[in-house]
C-alpha atoms as a PDB file:
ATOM      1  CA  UNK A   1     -29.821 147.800  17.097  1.00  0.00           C
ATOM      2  CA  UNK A   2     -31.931 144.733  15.817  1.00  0.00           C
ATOM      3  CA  UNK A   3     -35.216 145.322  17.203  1.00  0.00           C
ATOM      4  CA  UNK A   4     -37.036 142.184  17.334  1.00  0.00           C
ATOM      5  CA  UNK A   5     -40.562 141.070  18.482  1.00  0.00           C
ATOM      6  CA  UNK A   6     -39.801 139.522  21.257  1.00  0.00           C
ATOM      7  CA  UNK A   7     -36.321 141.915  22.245  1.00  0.00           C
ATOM      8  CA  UNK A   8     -34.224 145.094  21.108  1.00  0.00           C
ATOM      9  CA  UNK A   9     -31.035 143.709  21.134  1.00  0.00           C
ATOM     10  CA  UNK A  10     -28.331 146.868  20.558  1.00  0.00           C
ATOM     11  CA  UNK A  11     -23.916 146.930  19.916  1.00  0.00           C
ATOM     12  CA  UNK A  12     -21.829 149.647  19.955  1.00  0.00           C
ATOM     13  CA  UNK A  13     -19.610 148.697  16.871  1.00  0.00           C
ATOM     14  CA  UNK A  14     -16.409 150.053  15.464  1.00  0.00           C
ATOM     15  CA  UNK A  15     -15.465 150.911  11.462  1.00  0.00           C
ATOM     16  CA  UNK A  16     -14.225 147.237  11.518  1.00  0.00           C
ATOM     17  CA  UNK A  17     -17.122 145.749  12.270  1.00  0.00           C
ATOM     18  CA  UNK A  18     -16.107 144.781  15.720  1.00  0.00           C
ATOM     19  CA  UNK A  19     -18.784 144.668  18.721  1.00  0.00           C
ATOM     20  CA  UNK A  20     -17.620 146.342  21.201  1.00  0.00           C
ATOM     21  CA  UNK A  21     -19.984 145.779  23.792  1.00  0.00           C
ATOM     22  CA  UNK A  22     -24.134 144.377  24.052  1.00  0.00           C
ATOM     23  CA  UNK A  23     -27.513 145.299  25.536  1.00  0.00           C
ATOM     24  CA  UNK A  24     -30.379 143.588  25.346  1.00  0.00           C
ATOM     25  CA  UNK A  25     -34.026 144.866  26.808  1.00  0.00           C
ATOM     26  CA  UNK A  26     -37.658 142.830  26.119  1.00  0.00           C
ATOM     27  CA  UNK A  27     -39.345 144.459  23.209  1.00  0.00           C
ATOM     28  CA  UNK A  28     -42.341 146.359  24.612  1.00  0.00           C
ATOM     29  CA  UNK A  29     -45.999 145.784  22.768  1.00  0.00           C
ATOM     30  CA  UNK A  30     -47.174 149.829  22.669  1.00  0.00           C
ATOM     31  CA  UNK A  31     -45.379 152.114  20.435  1.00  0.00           C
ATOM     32  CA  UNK A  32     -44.224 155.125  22.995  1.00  0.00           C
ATOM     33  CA  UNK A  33     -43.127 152.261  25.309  1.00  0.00           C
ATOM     34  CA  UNK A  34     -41.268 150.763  22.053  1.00  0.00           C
ATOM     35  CA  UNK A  35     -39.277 153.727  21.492  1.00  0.00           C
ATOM     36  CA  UNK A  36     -38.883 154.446  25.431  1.00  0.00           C
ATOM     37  CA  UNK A  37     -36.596 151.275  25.683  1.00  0.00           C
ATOM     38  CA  UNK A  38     -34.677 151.978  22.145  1.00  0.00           C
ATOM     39  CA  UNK A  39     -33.547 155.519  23.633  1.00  0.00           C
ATOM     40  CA  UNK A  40     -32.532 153.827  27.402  1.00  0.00           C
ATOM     41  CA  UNK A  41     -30.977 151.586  25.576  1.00  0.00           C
ATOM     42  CA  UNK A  42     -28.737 153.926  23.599  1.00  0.00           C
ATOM     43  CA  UNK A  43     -28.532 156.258  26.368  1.00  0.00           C
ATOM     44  CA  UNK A  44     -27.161 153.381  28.222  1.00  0.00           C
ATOM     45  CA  UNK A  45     -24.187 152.234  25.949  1.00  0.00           C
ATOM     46  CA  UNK A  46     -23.431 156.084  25.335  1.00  0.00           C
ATOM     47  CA  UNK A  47     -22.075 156.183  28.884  1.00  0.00           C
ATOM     48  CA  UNK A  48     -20.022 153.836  28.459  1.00  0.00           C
ATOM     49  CA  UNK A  49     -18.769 154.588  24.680  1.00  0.00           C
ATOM     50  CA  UNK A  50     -18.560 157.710  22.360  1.00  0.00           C
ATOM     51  CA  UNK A  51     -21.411 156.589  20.333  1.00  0.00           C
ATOM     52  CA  UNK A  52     -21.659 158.989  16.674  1.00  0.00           C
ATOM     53  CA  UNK A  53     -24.580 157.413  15.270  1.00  0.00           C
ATOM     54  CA  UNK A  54     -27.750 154.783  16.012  1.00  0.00           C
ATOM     55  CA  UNK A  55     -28.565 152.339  13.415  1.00  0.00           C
ATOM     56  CA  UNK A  56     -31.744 150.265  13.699  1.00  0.00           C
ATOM     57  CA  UNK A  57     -32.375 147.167  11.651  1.00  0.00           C
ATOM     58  CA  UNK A  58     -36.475 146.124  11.997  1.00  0.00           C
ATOM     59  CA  UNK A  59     -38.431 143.351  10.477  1.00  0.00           C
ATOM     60  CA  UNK A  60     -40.339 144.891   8.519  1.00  0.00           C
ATOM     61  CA  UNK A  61     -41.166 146.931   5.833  1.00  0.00           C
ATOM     62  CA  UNK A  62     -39.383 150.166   5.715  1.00  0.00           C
ATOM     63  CA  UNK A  63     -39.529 153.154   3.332  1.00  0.00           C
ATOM     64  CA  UNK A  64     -37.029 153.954   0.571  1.00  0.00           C
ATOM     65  CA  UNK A  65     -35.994 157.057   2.206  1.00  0.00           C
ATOM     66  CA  UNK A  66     -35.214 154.974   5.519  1.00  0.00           C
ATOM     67  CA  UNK A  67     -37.226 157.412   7.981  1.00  0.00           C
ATOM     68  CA  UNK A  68     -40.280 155.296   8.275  1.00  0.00           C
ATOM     69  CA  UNK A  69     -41.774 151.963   9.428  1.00  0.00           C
ATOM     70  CA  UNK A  70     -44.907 151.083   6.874  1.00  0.00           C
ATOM     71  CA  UNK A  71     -45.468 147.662   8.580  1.00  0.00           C
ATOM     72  CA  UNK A  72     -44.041 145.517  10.881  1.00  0.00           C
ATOM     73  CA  UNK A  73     -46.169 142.477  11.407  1.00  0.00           C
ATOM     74  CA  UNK A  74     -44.198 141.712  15.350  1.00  0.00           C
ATOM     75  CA  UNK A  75     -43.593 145.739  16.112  1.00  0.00           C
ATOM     76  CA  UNK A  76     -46.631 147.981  17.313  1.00  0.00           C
ATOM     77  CA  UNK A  77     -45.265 150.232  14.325  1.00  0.00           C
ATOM     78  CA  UNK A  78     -47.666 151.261  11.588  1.00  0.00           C
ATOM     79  CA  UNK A  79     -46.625 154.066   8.915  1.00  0.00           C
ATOM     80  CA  UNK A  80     -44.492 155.416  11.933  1.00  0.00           C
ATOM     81  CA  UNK A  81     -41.896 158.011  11.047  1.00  0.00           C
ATOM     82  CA  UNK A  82     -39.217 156.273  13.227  1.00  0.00           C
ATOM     83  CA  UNK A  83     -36.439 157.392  12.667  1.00  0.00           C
ATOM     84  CA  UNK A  84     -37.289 160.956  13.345  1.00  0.00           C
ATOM     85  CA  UNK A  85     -38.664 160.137  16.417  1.00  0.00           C
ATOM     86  CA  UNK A  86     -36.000 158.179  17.633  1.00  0.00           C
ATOM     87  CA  UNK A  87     -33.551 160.715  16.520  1.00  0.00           C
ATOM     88  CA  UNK A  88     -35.022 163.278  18.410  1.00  0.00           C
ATOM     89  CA  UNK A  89     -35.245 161.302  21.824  1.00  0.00           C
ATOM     90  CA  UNK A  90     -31.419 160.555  21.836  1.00  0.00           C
ATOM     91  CA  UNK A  91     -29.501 163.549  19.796  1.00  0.00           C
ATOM     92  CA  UNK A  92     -28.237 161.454  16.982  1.00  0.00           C
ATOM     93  CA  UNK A  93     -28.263 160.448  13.075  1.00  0.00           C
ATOM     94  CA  UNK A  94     -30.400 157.046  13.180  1.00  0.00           C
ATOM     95  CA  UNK A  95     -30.563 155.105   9.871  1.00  0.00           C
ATOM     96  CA  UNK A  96     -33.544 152.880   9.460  1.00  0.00           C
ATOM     97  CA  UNK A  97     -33.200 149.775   7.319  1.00  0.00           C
ATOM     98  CA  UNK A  98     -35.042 146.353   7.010  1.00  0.00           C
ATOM     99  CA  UNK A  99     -33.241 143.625   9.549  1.00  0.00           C
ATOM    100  CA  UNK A 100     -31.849 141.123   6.506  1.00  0.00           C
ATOM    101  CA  UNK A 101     -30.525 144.325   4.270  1.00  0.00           C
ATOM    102  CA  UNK A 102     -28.438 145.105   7.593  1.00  0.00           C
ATOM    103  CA  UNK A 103     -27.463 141.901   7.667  1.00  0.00           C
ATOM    104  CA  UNK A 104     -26.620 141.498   3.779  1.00  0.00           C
ATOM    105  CA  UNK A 105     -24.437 144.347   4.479  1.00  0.00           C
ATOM    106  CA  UNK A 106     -22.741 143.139   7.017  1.00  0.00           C
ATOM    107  CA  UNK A 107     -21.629 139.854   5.696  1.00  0.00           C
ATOM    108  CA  UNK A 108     -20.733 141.435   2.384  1.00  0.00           C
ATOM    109  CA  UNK A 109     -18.406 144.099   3.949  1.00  0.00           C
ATOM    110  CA  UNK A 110     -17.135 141.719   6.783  1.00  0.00           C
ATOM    111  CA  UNK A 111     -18.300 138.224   6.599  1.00  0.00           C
ATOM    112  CA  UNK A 112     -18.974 135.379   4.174  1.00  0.00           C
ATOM    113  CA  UNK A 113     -19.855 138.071   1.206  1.00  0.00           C
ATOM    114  CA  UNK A 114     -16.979 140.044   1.432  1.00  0.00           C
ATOM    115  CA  UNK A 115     -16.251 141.781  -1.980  1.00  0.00           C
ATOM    116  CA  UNK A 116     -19.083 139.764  -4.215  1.00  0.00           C
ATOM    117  CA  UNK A 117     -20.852 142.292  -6.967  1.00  0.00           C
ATOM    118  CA  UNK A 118     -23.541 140.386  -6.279  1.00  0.00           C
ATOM    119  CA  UNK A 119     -24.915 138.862  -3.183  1.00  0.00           C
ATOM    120  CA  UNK A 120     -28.017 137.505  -1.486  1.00  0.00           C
ATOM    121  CA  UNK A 121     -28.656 136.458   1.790  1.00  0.00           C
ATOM    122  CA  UNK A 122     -31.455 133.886   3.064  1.00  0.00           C
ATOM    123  CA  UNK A 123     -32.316 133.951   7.018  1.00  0.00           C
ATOM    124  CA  UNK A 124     -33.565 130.379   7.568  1.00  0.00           C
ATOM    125  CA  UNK A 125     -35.867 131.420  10.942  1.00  0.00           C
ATOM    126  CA  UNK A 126     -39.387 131.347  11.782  1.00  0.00           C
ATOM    127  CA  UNK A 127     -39.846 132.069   8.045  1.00  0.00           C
ATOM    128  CA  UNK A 128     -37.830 133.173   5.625  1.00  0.00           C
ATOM    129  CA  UNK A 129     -35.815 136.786   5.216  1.00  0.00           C
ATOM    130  CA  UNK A 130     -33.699 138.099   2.243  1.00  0.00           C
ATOM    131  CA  UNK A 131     -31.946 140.737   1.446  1.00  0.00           C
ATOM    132  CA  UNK A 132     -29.882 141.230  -1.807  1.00  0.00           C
ATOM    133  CA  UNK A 133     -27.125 142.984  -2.942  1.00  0.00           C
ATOM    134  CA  UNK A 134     -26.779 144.550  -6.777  1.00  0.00           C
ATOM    135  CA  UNK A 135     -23.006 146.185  -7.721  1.00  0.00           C
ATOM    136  CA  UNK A 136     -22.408 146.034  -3.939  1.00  0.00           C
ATOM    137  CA  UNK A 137     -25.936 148.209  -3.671  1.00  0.00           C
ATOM    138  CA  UNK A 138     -29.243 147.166  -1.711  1.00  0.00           C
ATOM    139  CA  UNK A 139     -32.064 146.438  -3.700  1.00  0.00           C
ATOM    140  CA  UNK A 140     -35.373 147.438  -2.105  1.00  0.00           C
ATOM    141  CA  UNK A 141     -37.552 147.623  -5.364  1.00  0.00           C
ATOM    142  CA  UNK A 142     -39.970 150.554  -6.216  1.00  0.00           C
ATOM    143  CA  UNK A 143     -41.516 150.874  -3.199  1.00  0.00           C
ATOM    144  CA  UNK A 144     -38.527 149.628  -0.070  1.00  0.00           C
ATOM    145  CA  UNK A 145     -40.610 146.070   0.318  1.00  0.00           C
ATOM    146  CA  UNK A 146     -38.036 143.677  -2.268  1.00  0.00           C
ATOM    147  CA  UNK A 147     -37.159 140.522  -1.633  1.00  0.00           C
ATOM    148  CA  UNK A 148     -40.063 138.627  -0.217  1.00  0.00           C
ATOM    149  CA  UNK A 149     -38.128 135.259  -1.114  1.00  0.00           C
ATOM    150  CA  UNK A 150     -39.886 133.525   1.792  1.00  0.00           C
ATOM    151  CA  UNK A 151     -43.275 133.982   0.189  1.00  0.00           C
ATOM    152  CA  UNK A 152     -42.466 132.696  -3.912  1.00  0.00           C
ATOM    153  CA  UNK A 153     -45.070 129.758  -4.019  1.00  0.00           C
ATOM    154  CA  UNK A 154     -42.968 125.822  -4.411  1.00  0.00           C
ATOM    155  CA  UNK A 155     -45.914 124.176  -3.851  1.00  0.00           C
ATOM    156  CA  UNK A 156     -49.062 124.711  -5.729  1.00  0.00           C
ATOM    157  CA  UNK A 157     -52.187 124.601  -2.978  1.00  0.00           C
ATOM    158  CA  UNK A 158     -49.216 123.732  -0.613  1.00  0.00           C
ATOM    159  CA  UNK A 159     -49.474 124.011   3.135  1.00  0.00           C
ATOM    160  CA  UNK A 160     -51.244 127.461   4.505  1.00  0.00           C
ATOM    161  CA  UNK A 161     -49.145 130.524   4.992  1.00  0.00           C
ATOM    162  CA  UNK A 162     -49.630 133.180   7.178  1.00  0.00           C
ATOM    163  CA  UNK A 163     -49.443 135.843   4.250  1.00  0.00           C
ATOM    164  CA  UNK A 164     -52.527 134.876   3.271  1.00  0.00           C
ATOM    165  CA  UNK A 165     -51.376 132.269   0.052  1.00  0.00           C
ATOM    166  CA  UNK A 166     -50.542 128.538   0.198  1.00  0.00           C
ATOM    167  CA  UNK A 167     -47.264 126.680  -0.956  1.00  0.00           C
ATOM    168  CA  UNK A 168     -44.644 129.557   0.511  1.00  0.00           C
ATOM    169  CA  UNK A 169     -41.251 128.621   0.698  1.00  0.00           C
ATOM    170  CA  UNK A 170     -40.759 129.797   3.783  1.00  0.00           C
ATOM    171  CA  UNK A 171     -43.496 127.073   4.386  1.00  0.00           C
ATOM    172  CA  UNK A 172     -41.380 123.832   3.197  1.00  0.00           C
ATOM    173  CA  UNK A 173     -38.015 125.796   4.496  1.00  0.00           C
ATOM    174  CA  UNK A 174     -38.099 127.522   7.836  1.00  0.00           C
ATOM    175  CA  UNK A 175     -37.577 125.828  11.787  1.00  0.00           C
ATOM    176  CA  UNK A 176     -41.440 126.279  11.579  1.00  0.00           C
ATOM    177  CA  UNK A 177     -41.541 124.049   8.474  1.00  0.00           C
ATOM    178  CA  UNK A 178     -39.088 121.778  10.131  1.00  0.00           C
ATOM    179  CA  UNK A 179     -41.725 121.490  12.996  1.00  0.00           C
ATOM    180  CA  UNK A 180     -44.662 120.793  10.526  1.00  0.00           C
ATOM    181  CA  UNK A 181     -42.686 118.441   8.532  1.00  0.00           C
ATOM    182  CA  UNK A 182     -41.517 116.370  11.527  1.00  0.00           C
ATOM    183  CA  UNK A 183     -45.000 116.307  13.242  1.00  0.00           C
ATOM    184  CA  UNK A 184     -46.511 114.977   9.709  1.00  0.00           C
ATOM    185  CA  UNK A 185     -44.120 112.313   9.277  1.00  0.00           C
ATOM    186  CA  UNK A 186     -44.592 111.265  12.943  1.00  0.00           C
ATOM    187  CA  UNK A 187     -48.575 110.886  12.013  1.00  0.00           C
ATOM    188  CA  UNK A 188     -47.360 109.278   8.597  1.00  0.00           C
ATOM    189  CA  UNK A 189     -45.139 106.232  10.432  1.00  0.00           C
ATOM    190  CA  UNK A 190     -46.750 106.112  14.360  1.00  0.00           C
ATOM    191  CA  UNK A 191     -45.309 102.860  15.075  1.00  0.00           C
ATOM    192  CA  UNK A 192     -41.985 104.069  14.665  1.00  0.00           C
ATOM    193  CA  UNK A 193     -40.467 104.269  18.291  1.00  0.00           C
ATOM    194  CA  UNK A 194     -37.842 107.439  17.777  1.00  0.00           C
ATOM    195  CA  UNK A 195     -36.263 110.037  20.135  1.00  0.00           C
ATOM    196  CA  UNK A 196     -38.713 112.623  18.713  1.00  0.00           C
ATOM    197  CA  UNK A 197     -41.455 110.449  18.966  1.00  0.00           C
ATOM    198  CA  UNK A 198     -40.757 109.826  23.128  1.00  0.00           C
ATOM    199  CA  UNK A 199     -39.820 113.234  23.328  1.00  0.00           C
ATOM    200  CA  UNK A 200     -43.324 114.718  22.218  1.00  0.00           C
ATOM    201  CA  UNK A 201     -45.533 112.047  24.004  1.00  0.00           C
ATOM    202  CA  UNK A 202     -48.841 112.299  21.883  1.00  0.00           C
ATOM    203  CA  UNK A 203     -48.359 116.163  21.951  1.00  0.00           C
ATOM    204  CA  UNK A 204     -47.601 117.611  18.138  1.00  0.00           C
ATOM    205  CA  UNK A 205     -47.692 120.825  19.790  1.00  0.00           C
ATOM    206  CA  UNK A 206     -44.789 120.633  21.781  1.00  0.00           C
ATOM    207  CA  UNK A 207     -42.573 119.893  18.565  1.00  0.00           C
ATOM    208  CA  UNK A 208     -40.426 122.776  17.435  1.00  0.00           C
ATOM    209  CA  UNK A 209     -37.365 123.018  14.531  1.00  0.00           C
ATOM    210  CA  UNK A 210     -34.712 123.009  17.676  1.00  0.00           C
ATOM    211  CA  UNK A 211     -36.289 120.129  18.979  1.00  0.00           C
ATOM    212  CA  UNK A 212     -36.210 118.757  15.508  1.00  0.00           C
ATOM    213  CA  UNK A 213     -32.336 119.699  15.013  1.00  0.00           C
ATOM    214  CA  UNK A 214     -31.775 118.201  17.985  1.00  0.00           C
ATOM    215  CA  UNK A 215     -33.505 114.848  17.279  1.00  0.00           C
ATOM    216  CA  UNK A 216     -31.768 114.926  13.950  1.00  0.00           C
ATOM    217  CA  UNK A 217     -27.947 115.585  15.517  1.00  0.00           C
ATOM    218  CA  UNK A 218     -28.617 112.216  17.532  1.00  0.00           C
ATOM    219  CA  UNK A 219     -29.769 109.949  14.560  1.00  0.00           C
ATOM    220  CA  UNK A 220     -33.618 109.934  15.185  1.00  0.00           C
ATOM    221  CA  UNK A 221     -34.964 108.961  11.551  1.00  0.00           C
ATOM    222  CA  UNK A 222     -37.701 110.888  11.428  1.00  0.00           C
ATOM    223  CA  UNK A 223     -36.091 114.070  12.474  1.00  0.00           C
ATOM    224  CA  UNK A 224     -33.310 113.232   9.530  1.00  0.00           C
ATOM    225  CA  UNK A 225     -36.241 112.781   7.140  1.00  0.00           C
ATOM    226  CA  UNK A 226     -37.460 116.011   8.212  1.00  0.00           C
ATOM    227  CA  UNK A 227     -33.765 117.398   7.798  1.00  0.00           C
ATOM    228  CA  UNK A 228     -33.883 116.142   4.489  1.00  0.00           C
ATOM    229  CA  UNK A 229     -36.983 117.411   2.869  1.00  0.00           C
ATOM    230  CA  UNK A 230     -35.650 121.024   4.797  1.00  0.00           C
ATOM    231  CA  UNK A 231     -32.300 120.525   2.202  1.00  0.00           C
ATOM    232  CA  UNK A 232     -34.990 119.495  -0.761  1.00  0.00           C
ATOM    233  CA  UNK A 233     -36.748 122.837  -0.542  1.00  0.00           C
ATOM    234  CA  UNK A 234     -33.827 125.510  -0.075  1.00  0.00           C
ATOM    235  CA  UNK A 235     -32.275 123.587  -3.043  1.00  0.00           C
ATOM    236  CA  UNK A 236     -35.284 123.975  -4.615  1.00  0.00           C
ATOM    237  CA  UNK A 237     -35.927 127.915  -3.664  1.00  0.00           C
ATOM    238  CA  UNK A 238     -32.352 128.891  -3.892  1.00  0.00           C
ATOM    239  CA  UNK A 239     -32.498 127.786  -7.883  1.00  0.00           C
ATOM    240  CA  UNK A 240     -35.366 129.802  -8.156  1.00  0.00           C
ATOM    241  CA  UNK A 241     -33.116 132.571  -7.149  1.00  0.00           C
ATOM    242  CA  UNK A 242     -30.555 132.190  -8.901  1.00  0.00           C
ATOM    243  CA  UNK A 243     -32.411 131.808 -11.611  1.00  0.00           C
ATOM    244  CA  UNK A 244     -33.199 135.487 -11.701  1.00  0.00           C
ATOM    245  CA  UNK A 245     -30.709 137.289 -10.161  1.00  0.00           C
ATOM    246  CA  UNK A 246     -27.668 135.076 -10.648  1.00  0.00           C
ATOM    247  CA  UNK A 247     -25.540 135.879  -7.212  1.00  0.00           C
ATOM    248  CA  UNK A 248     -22.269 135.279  -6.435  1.00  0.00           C
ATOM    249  CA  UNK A 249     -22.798 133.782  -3.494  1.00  0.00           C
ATOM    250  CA  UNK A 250     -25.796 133.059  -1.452  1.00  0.00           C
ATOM    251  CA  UNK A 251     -25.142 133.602   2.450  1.00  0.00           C
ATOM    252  CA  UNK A 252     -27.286 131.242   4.771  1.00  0.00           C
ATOM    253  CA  UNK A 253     -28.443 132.614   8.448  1.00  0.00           C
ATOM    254  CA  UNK A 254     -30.863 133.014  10.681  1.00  0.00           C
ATOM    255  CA  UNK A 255     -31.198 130.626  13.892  1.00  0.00           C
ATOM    256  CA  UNK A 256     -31.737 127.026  10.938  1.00  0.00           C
ATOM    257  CA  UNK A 257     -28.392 127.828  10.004  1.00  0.00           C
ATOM    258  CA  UNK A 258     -27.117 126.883  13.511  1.00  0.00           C
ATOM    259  CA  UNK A 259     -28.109 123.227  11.716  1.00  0.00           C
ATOM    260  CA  UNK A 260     -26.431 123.801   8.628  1.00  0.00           C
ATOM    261  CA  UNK A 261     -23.851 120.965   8.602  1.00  0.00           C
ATOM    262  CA  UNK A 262     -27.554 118.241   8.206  1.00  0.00           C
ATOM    263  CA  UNK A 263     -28.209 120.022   5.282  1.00  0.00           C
ATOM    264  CA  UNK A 264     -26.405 122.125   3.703  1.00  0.00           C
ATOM    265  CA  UNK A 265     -24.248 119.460   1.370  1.00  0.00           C
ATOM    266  CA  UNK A 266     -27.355 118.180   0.369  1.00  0.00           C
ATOM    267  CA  UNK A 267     -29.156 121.256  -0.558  1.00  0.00           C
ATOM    268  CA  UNK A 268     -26.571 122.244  -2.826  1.00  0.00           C
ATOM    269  CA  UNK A 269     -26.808 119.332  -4.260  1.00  0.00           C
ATOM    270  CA  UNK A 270     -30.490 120.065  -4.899  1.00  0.00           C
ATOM    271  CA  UNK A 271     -29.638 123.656  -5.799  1.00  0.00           C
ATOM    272  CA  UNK A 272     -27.214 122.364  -8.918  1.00  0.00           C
ATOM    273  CA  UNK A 273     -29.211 119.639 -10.107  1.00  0.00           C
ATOM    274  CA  UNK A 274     -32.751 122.512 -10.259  1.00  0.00           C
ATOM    275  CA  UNK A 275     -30.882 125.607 -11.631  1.00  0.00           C
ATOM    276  CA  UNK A 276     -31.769 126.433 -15.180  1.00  0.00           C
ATOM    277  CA  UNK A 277     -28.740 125.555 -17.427  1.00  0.00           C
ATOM    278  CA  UNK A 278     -27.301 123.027 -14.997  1.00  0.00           C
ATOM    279  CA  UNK A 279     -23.509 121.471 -15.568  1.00  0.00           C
ATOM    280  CA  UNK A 280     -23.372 124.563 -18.030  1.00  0.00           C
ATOM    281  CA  UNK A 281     -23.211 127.469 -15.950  1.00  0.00           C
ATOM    282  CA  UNK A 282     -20.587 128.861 -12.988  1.00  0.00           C
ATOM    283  CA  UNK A 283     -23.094 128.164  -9.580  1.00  0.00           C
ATOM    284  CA  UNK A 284     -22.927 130.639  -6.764  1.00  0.00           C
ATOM    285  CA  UNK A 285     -20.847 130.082  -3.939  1.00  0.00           C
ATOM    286  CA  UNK A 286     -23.742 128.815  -1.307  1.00  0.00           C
ATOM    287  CA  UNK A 287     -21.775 129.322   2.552  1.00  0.00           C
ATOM    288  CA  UNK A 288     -23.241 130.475   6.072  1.00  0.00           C
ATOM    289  CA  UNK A 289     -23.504 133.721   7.273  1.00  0.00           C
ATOM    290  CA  UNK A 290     -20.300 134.347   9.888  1.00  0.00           C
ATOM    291  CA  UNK A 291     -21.204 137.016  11.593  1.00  0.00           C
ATOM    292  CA  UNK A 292     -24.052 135.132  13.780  1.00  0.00           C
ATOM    293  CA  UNK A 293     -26.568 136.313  15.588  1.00  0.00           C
ATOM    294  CA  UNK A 294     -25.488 139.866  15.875  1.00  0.00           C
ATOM    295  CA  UNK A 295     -24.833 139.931  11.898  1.00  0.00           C
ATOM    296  CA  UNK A 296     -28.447 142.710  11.809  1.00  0.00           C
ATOM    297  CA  UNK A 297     -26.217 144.803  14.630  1.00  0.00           C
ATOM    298  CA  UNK A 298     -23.508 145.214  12.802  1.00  0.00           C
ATOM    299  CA  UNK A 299     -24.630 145.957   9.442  1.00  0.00           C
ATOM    300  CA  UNK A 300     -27.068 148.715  10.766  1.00  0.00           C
ATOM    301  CA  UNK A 301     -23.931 150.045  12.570  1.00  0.00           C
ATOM    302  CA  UNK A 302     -22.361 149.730   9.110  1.00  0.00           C
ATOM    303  CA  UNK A 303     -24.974 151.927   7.235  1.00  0.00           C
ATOM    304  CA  UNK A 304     -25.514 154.047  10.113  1.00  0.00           C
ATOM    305  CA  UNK A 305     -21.551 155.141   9.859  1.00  0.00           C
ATOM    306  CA  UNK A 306     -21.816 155.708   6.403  1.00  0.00           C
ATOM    307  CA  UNK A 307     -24.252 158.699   6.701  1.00  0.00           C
ATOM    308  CA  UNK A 308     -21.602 160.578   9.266  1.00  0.00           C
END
């Protein structure tokens, strides 16, 4: 299950990593009613498959020992000993992990990661998610929070972030940076007459990274100027990562990645050219993710059938 802030989305999937079959219910904003809909919606695949075991992959920060939400800035969740709880509503194993570790997982057993030592994976969405792979192992750090990658400051005094700093990455690469980028390059040139321009009407408000995408897949200038600064910065952040824990390969997903053929040539042209020790060093294989959107299903499937 993938439990999002806006809906739970579940799979029953098999020891090949195929999905099998799909639920989807709205995420509710109180806790009880939070775990109400998780159990009817596992109660509801188990009658139609022989479900062993509930994995569920959250956005947020999750203890080492997997039982327990800390935080979860979209999920009414505080220091909540999930797992437990859930486990006791539907007579099952549940294994709790972070959404882009179950994702991580699933793209290094089944998708674009398959077999690397070392792996990380970058979820270009409203921010930025990671999760990283060590000897084929999930690194949480000391205390289940590691990687913030979306929060490593690129610009010094940089644009505002929501986690309280300025100059994120996740604020220069992320369909919300998109947005911002776009509507300040639309204030920069106003007498340019583009698609985006027309599209938004006077109203910055009503710009958003699809809109952006979209604007950029039909040759609108500024949207492609946007595009471009969006390849400058994961260039830019995915040297940084390299630079200190020198992957294999570096997966792309999340809902940006949908976009990926506007910018992904150019930001690994970016990411050689930033990397410490560049032309003399083997560079990580950068690809998208190929599992999709239910790449957080599968992978807490994954690590929920390992504890049977």
């Amino acid at each position: 299950m993938d439990v999002g802030g806006t809906s739970v989305r579940a799979g029953v999937v098999d020891e090949r990593g195929s999905l099998l079959d799909t639920a989807r219910v709205g995420t509710p904003s109180e806790e009880n009613a939070l775990e109400d809909a998780i159990a009817g919606v596992v109660e509801s695949l188990r009658n139609r498959h022989d479900v062993a075991a509930v994995g569920l992959a959250v956005a947020g920060f999750v203890t080492r020992d997997r039982r327990s939400v800390m935080f979860a800035p979209h999920l009414a969740w505080r220091n909540a000993p999930v797992a437990d709880r859930i486990a006791k509503r539907v007579g099952l194993s549940v294994t709790l992990e972070h959404d882009v570790n179950s994702a991580v997982v699933a793209e290094h057993r089944f998708g674009a990661a398959r077999g690397a030592g070392v792996a990380a994976l970058v979820a270009l969405g409203t921010g930025i998610g990671a999760g990283l792979l060590l000897d084929g192992e999930i690194y949480r750090g000391a205390h289940g929070v590691a990687p913030e990658l979306g929060h490593l400051t690129v610009v010094r005094d940089g644009r505002a972030c929501p986690c309280g700093k300025y100059g994120c990455w996740e604020r220069y690469c992320s369909g919300t940076a998109l947005a911002a980028t776009a509507v300040e390059l639309l204030a920069r040139y106003p007498g340019r007459s583009t698609v985006l321009a027309r599209e938004i009407a006077g109203d910055p408000g009503s710009v958003t990274g699809r809109r952006v995408a979209r604007a950029a897949r039909d040759g609108d200038p500024i949207a492609l100027r946007a595009m471009a600064e969006l390849a400058k910065w994961l260039g830019e952040g995915l040297a940084l990562v390299a630079d200190v824990f020198d992957p294999e390969i570096i997966v792309i997903g999340g809902g940006v990645s949908e976009s990926a053929p506007l910018f992904l040539d150019e930001a690994r042209e970016h990411y050689s050219g930033a990397i410490t020790g560049a032309r003399h060093r083997p560079l990580a294989r950068i690809r998208t993710a190929h599992l999709g959107d239910d790449t957080a299903i599968v992978g807490a499937a994954a690590l929920a059938m390992d504890t049977l």
